[in-house]
Structures are given as C-alpha cells and as structure tokens.
Protein backbone atom coordinates (compact mmCIF):
# COMPACT_ATOMS: atom_id res chain seq x y z
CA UNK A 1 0.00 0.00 0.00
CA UNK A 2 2.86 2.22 0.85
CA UNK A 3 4.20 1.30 -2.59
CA UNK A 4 1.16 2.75 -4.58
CA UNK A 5 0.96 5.79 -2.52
CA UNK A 6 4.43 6.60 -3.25
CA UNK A 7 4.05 5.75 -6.95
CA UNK A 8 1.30 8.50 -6.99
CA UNK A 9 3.28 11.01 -5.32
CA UNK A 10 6.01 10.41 -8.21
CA UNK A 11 3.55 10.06 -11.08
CA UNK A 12 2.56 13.87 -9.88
CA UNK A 13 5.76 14.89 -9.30
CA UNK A 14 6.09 14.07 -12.87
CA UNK A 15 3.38 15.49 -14.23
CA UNK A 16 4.50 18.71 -12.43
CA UNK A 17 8.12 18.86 -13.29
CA UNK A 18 6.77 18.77 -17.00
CA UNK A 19 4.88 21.95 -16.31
CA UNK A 20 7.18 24.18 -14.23
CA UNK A 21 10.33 22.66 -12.90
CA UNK A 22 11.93 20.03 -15.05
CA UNK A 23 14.68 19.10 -12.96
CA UNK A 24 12.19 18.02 -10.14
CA UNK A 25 11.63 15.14 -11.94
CA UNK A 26 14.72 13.25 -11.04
CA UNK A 27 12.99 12.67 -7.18
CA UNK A 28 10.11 10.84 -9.23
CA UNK A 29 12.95 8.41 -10.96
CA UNK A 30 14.46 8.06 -7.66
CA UNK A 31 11.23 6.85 -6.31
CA UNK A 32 10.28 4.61 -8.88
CA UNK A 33 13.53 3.06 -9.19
CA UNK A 34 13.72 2.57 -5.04
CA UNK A 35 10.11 0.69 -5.62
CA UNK A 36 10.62 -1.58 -8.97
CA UNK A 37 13.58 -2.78 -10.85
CA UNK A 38 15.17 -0.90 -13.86
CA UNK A 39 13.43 -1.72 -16.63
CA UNK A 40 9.80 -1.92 -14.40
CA UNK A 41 10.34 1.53 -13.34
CA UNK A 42 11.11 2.86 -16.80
CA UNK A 43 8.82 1.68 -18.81
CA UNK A 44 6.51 3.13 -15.67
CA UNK A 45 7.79 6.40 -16.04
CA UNK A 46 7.40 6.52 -19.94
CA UNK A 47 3.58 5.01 -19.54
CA UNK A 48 3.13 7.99 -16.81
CA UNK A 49 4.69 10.33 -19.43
CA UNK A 50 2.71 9.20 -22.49
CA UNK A 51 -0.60 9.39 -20.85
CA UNK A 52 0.72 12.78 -19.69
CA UNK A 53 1.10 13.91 -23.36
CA UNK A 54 -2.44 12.32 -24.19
CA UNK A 55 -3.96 14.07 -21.38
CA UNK A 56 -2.42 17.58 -22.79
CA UNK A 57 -3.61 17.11 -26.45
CA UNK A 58 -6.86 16.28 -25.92
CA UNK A 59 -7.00 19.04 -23.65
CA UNK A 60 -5.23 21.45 -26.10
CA UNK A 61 -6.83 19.90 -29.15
CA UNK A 62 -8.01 22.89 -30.38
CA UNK A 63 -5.13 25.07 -30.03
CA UNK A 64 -2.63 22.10 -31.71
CA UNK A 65 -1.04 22.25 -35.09
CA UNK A 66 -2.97 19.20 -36.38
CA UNK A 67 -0.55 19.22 -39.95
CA UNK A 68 2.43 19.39 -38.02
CA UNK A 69 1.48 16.26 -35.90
CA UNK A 70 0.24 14.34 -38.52
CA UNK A 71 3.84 14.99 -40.41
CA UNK A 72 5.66 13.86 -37.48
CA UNK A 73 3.52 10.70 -36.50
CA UNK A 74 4.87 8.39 -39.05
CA UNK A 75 8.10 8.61 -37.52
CA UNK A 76 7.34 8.43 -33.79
CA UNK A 77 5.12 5.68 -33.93
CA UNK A 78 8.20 3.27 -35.17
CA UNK A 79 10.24 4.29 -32.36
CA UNK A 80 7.58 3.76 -29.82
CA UNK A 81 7.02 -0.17 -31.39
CA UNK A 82 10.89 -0.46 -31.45
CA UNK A 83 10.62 0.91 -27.68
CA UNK A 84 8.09 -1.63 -26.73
C-alpha cells in the first residue's frame, strides 16, 4: 500500500516537473527506481509520461497544429514499437 501511494506522489511529481520545474523530476525516478527494478520503473515512467502527453492534447486539441502532428507521426510511432 505504501508502494502505490508513493508511486502516486512520483507520477505527480512528474506530471508537475513537466509543467514548471523540469529538474524536479529526477525525485520521481528516484522513487520509482527505489520501488521496482530498472526496466519496471522505466517503462513506468514513460507510460506515466505518455498518458501525460495524451492528457495535454486532448486538452489542447483545439489550439494544436494538427498538420504538423500528422507529419511527425509516421516517424514516432516506429520508435515507440521499437521501444516496446
């Protein structure tokens, strides 16, 4: 139980460091790297920071450059298969 509390506390660490301090983020690693082994705690923190990014553009859906993303796609979704 102590586990998944602390997990939250880093995932929102996270999601803060991405909005104001960016170096923050490193006590999030720290904590998910104390709780699960290396590759459990980073494919943890890139699931944390991918629903992060969701989260942002269908927030800011209207205000994204929709032409620019869909030039860009066809090269990130290869490296996120490879990454998987």
């Amino acid at each position: 139980m102590v586990e998944i509390a602390l997990m939250v506390v880093a995932a929102l660490i996270i999601g803060y460091s991405k909005t104001a301090l960016g170096g923050l983020a490193v006590i999030s690693v720290a904590i998910f790297a104390t709780i699960m082994p290396a590759k459990e705690s980073t494919a943890a923190i890139l699931a944390v920071l991918m629903v992060g990014d969701l989260v942002a553009c269908w927030h800011y859906r209207r205000d994204a450059d929709w032409c620019l993303i869909r030039r860009l796609l066809p090269a990130v979704l290869p490296g996120l298969v490879l990454g998987t």
